[in-house]
C-alpha atoms as a PDB file:
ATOM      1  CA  UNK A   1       0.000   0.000   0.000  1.00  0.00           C
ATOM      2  CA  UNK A   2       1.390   3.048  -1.417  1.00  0.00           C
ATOM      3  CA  UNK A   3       1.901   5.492   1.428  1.00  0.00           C
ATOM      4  CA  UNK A   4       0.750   9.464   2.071  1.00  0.00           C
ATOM      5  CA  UNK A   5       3.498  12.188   1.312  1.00  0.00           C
ATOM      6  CA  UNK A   6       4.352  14.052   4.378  1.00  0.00           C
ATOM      7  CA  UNK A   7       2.264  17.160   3.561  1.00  0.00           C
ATOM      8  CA  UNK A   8      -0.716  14.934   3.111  1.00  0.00           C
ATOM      9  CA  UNK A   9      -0.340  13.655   6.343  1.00  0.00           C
ATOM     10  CA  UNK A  10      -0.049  16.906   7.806  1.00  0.00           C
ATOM     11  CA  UNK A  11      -2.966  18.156   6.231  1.00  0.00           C
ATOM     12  CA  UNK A  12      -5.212  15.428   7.297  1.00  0.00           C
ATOM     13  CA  UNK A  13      -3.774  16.164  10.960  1.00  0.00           C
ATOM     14  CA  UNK A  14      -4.770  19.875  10.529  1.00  0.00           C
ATOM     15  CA  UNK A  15      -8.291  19.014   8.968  1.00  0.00           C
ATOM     16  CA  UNK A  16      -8.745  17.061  12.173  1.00  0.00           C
ATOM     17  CA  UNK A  17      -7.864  19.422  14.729  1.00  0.00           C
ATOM     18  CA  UNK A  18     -10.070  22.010  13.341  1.00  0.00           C
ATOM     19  CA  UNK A  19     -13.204  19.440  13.037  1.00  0.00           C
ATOM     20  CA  UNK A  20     -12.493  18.880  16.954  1.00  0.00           C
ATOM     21  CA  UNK A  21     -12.161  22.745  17.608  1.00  0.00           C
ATOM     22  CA  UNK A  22     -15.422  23.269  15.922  1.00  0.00           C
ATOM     23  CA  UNK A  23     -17.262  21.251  18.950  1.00  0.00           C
ATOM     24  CA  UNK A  24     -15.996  23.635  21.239  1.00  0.00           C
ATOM     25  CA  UNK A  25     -15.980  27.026  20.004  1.00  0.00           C
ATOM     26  CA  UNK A  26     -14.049  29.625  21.773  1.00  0.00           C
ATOM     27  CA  UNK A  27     -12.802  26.769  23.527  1.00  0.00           C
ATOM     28  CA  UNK A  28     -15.863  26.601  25.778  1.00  0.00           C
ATOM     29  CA  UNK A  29     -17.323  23.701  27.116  1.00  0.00           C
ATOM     30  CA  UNK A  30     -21.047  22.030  27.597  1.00  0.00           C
ATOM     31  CA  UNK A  31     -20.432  23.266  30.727  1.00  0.00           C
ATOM     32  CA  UNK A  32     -19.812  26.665  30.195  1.00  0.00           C
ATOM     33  CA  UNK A  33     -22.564  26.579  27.762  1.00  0.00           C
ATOM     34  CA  UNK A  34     -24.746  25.295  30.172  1.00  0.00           C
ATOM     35  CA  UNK A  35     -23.716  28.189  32.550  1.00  0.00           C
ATOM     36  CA  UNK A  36     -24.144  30.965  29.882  1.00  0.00           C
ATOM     37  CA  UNK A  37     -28.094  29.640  29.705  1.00  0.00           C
ATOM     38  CA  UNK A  38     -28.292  29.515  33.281  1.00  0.00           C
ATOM     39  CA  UNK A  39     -27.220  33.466  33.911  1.00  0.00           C
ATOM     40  CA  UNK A  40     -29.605  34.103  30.751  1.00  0.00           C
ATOM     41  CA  UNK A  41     -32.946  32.716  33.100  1.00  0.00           C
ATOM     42  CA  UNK A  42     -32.165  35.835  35.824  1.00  0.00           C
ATOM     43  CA  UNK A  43     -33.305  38.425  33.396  1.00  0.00           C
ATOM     44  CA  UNK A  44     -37.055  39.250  34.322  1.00  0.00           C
ATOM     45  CA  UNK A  45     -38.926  41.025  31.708  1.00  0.00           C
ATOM     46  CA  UNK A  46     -41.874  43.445  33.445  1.00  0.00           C
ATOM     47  CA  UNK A  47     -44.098  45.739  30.398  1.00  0.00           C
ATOM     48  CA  UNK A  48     -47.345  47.186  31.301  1.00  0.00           C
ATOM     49  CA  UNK A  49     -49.422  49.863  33.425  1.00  0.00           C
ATOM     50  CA  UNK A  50     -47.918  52.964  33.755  1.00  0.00           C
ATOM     51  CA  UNK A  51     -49.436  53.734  36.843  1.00  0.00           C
ATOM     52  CA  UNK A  52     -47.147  50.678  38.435  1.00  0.00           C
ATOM     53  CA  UNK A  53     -44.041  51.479  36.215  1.00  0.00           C
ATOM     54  CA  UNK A  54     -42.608  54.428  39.368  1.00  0.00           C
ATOM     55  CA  UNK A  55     -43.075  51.558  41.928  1.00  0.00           C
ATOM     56  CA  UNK A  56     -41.567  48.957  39.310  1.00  0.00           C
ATOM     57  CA  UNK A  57     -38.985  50.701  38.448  1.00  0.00           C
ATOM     58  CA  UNK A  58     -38.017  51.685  42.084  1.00  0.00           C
ATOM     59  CA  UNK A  59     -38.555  47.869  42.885  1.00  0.00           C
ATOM     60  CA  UNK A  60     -35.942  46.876  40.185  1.00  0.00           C
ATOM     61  CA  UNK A  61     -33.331  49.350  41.252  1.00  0.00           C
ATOM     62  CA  UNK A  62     -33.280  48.213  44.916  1.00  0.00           C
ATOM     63  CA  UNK A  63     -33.646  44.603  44.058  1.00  0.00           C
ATOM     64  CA  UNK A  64     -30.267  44.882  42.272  1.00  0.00           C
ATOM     65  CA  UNK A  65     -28.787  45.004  45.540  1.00  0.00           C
ATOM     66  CA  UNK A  66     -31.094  42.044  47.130  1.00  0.00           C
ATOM     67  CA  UNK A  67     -29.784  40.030  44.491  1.00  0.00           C
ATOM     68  CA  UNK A  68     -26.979  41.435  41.942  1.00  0.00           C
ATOM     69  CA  UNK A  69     -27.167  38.825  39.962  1.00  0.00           C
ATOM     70  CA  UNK A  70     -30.868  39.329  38.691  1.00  0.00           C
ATOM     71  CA  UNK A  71     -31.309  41.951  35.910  1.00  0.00           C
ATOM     72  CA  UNK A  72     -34.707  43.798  35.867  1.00  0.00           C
ATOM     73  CA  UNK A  73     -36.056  45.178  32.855  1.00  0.00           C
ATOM     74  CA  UNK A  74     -39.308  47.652  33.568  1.00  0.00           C
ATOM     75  CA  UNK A  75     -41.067  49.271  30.599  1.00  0.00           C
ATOM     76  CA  UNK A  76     -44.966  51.180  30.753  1.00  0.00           C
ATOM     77  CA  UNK A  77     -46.966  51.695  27.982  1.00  0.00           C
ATOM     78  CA  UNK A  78     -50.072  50.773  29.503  1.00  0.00           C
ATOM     79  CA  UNK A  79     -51.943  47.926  31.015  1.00  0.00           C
ATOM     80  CA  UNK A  80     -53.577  46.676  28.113  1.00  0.00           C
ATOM     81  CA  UNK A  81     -49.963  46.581  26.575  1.00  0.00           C
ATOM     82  CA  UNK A  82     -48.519  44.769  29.498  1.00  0.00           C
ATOM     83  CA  UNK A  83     -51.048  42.201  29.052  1.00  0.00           C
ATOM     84  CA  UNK A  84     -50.876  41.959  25.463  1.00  0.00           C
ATOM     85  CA  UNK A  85     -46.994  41.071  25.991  1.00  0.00           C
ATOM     86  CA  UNK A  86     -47.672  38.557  28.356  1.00  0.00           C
ATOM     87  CA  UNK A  87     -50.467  36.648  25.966  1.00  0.00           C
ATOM     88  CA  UNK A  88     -48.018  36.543  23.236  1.00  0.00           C
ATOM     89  CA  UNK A  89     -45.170  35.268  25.932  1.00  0.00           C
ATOM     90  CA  UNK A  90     -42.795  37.944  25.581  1.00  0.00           C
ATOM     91  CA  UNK A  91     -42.301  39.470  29.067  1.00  0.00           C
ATOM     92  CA  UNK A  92     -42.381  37.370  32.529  1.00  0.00           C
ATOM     93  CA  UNK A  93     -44.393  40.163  34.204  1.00  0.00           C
ATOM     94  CA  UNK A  94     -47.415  42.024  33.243  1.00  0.00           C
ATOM     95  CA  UNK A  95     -47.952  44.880  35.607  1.00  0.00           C
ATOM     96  CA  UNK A  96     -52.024  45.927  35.287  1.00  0.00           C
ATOM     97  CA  UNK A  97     -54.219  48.973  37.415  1.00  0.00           C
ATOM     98  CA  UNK A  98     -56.542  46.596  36.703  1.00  0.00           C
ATOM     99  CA  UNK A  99     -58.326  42.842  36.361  1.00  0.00           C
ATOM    100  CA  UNK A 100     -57.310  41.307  33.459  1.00  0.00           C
ATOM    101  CA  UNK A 101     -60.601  40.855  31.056  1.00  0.00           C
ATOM    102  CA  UNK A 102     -61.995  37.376  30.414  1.00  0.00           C
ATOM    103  CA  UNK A 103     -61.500  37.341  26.892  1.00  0.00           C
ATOM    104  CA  UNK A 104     -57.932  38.514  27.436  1.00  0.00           C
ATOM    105  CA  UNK A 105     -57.473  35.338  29.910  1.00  0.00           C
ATOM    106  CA  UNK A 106     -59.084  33.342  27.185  1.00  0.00           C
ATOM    107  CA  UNK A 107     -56.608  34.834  24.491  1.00  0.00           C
ATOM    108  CA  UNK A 108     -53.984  33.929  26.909  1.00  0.00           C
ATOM    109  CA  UNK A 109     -55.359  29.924  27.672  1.00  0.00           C
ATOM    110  CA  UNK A 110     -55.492  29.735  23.643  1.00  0.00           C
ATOM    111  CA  UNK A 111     -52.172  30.814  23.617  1.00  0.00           C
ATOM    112  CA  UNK A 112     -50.714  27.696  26.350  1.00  0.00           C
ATOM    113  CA  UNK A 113     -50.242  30.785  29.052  1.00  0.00           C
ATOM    114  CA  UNK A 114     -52.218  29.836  32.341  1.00  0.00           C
ATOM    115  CA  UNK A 115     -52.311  33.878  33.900  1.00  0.00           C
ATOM    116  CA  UNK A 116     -51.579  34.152  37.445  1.00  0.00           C
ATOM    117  CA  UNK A 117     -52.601  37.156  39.123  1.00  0.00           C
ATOM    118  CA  UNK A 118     -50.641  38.684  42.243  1.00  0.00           C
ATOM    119  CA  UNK A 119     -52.078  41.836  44.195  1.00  0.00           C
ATOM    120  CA  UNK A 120     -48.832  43.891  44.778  1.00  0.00           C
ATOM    121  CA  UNK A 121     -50.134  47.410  46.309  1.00  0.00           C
ATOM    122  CA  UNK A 122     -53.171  49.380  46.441  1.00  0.00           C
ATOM    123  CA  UNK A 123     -54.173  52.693  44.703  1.00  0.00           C
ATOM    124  CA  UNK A 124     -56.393  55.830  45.375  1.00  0.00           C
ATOM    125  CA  UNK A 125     -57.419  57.524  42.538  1.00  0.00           C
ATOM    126  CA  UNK A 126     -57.228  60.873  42.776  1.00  0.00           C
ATOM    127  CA  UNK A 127     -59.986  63.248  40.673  1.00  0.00           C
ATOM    128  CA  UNK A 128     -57.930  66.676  40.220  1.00  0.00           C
ATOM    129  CA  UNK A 129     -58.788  70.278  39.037  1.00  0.00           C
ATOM    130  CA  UNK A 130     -56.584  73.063  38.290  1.00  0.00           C
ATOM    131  CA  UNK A 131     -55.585  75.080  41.789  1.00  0.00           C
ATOM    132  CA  UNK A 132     -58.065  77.997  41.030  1.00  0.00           C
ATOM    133  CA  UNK A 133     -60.799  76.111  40.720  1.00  0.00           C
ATOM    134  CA  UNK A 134     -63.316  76.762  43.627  1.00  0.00           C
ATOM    135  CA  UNK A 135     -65.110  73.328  43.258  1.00  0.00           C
ATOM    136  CA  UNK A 136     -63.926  71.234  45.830  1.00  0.00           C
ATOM    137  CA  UNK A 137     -66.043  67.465  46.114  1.00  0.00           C
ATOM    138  CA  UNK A 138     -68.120  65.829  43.509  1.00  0.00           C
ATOM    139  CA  UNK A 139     -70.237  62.757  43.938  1.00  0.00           C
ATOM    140  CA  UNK A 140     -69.591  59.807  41.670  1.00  0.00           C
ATOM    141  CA  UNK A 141     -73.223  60.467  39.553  1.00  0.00           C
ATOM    142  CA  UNK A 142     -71.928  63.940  38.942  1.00  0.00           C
ATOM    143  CA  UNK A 143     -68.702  62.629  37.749  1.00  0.00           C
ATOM    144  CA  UNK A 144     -70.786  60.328  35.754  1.00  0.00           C
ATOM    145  CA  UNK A 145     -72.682  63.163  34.308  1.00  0.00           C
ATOM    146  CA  UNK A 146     -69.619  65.440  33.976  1.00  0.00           C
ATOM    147  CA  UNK A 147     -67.994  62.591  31.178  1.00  0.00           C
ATOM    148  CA  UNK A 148     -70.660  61.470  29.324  1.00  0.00           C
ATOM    149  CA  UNK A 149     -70.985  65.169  28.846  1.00  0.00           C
ATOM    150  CA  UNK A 150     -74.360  65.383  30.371  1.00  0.00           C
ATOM    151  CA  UNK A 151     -73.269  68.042  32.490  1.00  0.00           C
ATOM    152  CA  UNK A 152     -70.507  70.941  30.442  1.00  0.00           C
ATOM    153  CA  UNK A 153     -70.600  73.506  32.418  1.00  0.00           C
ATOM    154  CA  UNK A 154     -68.806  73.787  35.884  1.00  0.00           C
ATOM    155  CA  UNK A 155     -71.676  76.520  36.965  1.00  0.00           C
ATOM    156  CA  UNK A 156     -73.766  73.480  37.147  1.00  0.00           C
ATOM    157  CA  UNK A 157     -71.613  71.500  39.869  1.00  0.00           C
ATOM    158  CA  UNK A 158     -71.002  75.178  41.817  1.00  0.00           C
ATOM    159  CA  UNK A 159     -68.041  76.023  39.870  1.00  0.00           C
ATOM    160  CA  UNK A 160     -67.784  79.135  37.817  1.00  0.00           C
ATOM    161  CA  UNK A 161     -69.782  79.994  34.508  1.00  0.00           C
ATOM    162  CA  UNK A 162     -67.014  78.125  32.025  1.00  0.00           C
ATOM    163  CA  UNK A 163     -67.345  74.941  29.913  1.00  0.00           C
ATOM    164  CA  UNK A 164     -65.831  71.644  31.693  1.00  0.00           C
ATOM    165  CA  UNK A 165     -62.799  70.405  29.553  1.00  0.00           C
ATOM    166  CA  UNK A 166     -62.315  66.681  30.161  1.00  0.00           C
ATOM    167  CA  UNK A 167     -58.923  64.635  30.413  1.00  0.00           C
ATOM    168  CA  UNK A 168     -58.778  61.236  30.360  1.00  0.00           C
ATOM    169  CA  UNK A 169     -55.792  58.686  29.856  1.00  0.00           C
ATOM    170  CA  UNK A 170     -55.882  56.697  26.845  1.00  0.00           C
ATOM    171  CA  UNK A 171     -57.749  53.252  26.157  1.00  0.00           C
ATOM    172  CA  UNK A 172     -54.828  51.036  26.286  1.00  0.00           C
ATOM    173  CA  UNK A 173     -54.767  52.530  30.015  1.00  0.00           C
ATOM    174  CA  UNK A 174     -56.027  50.381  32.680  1.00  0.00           C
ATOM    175  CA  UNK A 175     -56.469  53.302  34.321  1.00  0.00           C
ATOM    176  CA  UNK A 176     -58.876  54.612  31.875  1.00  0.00           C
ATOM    177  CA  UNK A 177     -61.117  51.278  32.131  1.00  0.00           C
ATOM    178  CA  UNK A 178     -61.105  51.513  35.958  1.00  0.00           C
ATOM    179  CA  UNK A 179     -62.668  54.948  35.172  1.00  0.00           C
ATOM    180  CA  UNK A 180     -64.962  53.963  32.363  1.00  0.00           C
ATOM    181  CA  UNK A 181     -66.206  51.235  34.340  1.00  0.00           C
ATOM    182  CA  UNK A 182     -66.097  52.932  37.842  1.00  0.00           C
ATOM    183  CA  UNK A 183     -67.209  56.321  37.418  1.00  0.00           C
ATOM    184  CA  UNK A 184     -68.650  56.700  33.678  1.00  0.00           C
ATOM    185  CA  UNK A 185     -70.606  53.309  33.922  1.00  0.00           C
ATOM    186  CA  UNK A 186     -71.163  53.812  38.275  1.00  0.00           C
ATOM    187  CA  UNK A 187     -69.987  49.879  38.355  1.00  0.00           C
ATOM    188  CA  UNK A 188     -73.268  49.048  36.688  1.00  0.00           C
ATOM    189  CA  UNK A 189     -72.921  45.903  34.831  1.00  0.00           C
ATOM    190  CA  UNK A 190     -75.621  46.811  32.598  1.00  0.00           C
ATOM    191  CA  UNK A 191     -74.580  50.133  31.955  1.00  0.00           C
ATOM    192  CA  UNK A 192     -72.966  51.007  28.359  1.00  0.00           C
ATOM    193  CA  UNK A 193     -72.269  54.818  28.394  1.00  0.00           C
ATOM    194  CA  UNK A 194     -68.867  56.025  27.341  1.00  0.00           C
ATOM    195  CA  UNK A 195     -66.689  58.991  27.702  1.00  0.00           C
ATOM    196  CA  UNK A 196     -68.026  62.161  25.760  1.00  0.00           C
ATOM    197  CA  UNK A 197     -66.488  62.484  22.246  1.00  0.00           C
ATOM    198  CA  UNK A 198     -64.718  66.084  23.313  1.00  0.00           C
ATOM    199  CA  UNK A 199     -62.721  64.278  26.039  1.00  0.00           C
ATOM    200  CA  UNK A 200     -59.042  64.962  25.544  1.00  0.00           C
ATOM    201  CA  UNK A 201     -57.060  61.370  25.458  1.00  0.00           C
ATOM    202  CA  UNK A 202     -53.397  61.741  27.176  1.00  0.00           C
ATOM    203  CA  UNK A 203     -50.988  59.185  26.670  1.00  0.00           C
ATOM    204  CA  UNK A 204     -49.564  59.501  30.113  1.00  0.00           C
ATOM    205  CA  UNK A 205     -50.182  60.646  34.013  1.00  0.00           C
ATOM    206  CA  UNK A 206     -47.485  63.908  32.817  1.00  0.00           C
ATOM    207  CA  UNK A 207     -50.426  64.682  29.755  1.00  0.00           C
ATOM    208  CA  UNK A 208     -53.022  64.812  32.208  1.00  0.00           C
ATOM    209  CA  UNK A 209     -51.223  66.945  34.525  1.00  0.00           C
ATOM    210  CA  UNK A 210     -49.322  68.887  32.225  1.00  0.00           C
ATOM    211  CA  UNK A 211     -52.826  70.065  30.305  1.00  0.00           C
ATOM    212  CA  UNK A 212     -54.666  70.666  33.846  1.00  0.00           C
ATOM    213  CA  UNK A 213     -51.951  73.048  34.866  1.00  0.00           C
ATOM    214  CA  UNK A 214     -52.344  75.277  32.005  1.00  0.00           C
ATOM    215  CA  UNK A 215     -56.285  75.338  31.784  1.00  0.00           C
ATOM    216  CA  UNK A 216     -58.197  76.481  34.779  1.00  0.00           C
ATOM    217  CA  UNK A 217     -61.227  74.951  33.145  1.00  0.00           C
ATOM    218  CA  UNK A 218     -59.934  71.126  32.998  1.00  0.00           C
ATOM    219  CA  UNK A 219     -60.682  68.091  34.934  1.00  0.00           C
ATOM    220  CA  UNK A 220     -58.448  64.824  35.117  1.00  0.00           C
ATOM    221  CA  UNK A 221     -57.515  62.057  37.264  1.00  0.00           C
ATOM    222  CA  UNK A 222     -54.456  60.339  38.408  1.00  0.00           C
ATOM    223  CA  UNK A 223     -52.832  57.916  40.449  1.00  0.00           C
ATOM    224  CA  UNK A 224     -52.087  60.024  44.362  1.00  0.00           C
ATOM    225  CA  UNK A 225     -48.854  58.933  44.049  1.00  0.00           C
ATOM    226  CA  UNK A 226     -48.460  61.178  40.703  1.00  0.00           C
ATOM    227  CA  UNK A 227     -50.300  64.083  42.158  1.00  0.00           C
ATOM    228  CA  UNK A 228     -48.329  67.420  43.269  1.00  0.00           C
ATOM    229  CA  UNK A 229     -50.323  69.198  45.444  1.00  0.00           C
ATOM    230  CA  UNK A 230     -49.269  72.724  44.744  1.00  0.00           C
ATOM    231  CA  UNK A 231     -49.683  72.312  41.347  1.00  0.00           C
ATOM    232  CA  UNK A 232     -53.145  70.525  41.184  1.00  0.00           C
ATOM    233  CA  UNK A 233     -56.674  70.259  43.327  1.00  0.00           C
ATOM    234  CA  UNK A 234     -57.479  66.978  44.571  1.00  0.00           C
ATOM    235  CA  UNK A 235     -61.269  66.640  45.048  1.00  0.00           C
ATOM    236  CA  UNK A 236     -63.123  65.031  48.037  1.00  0.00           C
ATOM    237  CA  UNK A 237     -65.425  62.190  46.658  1.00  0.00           C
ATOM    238  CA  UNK A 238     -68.893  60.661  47.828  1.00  0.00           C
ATOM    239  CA  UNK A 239     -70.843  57.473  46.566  1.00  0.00           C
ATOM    240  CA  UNK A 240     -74.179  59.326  45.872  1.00  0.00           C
ATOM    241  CA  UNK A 241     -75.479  62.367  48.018  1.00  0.00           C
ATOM    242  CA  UNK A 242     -76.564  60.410  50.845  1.00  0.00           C
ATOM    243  CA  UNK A 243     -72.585  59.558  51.076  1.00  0.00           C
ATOM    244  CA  UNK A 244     -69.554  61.799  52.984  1.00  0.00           C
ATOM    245  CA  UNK A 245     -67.565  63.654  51.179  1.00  0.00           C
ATOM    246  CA  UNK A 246     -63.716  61.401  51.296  1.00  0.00           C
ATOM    247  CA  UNK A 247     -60.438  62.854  49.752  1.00  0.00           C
ATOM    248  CA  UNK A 248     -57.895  60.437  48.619  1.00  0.00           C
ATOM    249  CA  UNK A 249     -55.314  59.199  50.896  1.00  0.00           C
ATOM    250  CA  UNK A 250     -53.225  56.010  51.747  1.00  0.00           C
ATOM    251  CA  UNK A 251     -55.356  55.705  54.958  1.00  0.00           C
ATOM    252  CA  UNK A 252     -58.849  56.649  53.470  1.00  0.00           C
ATOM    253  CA  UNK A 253     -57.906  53.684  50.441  1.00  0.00           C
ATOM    254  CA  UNK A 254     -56.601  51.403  53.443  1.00  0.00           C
ATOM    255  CA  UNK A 255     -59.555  51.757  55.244  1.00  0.00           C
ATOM    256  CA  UNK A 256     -62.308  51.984  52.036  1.00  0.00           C
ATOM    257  CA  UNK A 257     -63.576  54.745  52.525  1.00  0.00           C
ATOM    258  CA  UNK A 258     -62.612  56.394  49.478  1.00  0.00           C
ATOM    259  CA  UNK A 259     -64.776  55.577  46.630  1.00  0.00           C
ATOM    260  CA  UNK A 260     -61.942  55.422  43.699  1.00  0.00           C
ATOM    261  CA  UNK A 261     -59.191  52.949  45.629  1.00  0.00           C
ATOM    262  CA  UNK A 262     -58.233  49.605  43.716  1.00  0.00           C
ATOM    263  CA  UNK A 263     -55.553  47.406  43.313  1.00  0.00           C
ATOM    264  CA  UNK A 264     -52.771  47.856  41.516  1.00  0.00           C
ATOM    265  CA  UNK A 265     -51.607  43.690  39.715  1.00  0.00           C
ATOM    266  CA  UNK A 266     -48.939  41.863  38.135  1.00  0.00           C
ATOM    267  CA  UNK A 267     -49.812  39.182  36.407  1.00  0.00           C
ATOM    268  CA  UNK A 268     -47.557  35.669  35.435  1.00  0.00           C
ATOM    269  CA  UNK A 269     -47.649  32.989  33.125  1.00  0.00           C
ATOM    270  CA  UNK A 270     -48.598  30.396  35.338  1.00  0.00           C
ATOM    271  CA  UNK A 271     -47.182  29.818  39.316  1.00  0.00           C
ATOM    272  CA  UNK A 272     -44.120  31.901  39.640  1.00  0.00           C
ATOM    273  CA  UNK A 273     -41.179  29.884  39.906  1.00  0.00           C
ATOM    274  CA  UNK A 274     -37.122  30.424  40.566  1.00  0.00           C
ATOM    275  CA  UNK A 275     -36.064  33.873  40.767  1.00  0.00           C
ATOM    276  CA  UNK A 276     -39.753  34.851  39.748  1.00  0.00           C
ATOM    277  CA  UNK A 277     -41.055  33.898  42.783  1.00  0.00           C
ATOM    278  CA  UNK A 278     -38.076  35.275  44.707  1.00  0.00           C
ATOM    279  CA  UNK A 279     -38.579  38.695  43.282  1.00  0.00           C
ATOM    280  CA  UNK A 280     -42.404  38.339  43.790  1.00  0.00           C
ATOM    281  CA  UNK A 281     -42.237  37.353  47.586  1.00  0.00           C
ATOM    282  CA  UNK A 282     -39.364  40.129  47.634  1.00  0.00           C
ATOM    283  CA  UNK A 283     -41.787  42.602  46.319  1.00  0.00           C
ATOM    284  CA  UNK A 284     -44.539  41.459  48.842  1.00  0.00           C
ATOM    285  CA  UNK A 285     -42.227  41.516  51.822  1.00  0.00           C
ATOM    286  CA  UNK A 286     -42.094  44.592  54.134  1.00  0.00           C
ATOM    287  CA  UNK A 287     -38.802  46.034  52.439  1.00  0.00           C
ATOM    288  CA  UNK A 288     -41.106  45.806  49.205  1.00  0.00           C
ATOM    289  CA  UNK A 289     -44.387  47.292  50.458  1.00  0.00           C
ATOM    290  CA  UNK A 290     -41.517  50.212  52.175  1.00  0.00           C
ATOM    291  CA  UNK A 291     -41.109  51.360  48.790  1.00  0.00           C
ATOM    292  CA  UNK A 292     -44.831  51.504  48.132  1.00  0.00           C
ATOM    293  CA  UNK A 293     -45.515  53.795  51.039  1.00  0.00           C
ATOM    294  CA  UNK A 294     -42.375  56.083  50.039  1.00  0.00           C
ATOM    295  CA  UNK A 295     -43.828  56.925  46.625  1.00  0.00           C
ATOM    296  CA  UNK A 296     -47.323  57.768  47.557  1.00  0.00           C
ATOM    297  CA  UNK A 297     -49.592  53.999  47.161  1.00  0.00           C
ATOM    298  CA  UNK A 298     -50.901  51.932  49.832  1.00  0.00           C
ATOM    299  CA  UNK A 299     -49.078  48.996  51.057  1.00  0.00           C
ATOM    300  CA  UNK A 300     -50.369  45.775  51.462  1.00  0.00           C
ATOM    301  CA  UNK A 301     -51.637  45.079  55.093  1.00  0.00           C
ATOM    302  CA  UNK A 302     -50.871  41.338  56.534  1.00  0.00           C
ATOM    303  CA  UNK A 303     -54.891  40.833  55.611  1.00  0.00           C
END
């Protein structure tokens, strides 16, 4: 058998060694593969409600020192954009101001995603007016009346002879369905009235505020923990007439009293798991709830 020149053989040698590098690119093993995919599962993803994204966004700054080896990612946009994220599986967090619809937990059950929803602070909503404003309470049918547009002037509600502007957030807002459904509707099932066409849609808590300061005329609402009080009027609010008169506060939402507090969600795909749950229980814990209190919301009680 006739045998290989020298450079043959060295070229067959060469072939193999670069065959066997191949396997193990940058020299890395399955172990260090392994690892990579490992440090890749501590990245939480968290999209949705801007009302939550302050108190998110606080919660994923201090967890980094809880736990520097989890990275946080915290986006708004909206709860109906959170939960649209978390149908189509592409966050690990949806944070919502509000229950997630059955047709969107039906979207999400078509889609293999089994929602879980977690109750992670409380909010009051706070109806404001611009400072020179001399109404100071409404009851919930004359907010009712006030946004349909039944009632356009604020003489009307014993305000002065002007025409009632109206700010509202925008429908991808869970905020703005809490009000539609709360306030326009008066939490009757039945009921199917809607915002006046003239209402001003703001794409954010800074619109809402930002519009109010500059017209006298203009009514909004906002989460308390977004509200300046020397810039903007928050109104005391009754049930009906027959009701006090309650201005928002963390103890008047505590205690419900106040006719606009709710909770504020984050929803999962399924039982949190890992360093989900760890970030979840984290978030639940006192240190958590601490952070809550400091920007305005209400904490969770033990109850």
């Amino acid at each position: 058998m006739r045998q290989l020149p020298g450079v043959a053989v060295f070229l067959c040698l060469l072939a193999f060694v670069f065959l066997v590098g191949c396997g193990r690119k940058d020299g890395r093993s399955d172990t260090a593969v392994s690892d990579t995919s490992t440090q890749s599962s501590r990245a939480i993803q968290n999209k949705g409600s801007d009302t939550l994204v302050n108190i998110a966004l606080a919660w994923a700054e201090t967890y980094r020192d809880v736990d520097p080896t989890v990275s946080i990612a915290v986006t708004g946009g909206g709860s109906g954009t959170g939960i649209a994220a978390l149908i189509n599986g592409t966050v690990d967090i949806a944070n919502a101001s509000r229950p997630m619809k059955e047709k969107e937990i039906e979207a999400a059950q078509a889609n293999g995603i089994d929602p879980i929803e977690h109750i992670v602070a409380l909010d009051a909503l706070a109806v404001i007016v611009h400072p020179d404003n001399p109404v100071s309470q409404l009851t919930l049918p004359q907010l009712a009346d006030i946004y349909t547009g039944r009632t356009a002037n604020w003489q009307d509600v014993g305000g002065n002879d002007a025409p009632i502007i109206l700010l509202s957030r925008e429908t991808n807002s869970g905020t703005h369905v809490y009000f539609l459904e709360e306030v326009v509707r008066l939490g009757e099932k039945e009921n199917e009235d809607i915002f006046a066409p003239q209402t001003l849609l703001m794409p954010s808590s800074v619109g809402i505020t930002s519009e109010l300061r500059r017209n006298p005329n203009a009514i909004g609402y906002d989460g308390l923990g977004y509200v300046d009080a020397a810039h903007e009027k928050v109104l005391a609010i009754a049930r009906d007439d027959a009701s006090p008169f309650v201005p928002p506060s963390p103890q008047t939402a505590a205690a419900g009293d106040y006719p606009l507090a709710r909770n504020l969600f984050m929803y999962t795909a399924g039982e949190p798991s890992g360093v989900l749950a760890e970030y979840l229980d984290w978030i639940m814990s006192p240190a958590g709830q601490e952070i809550v209190a400091r920007l305005g919301f209400v904490p969770l009680t033990e109850e």
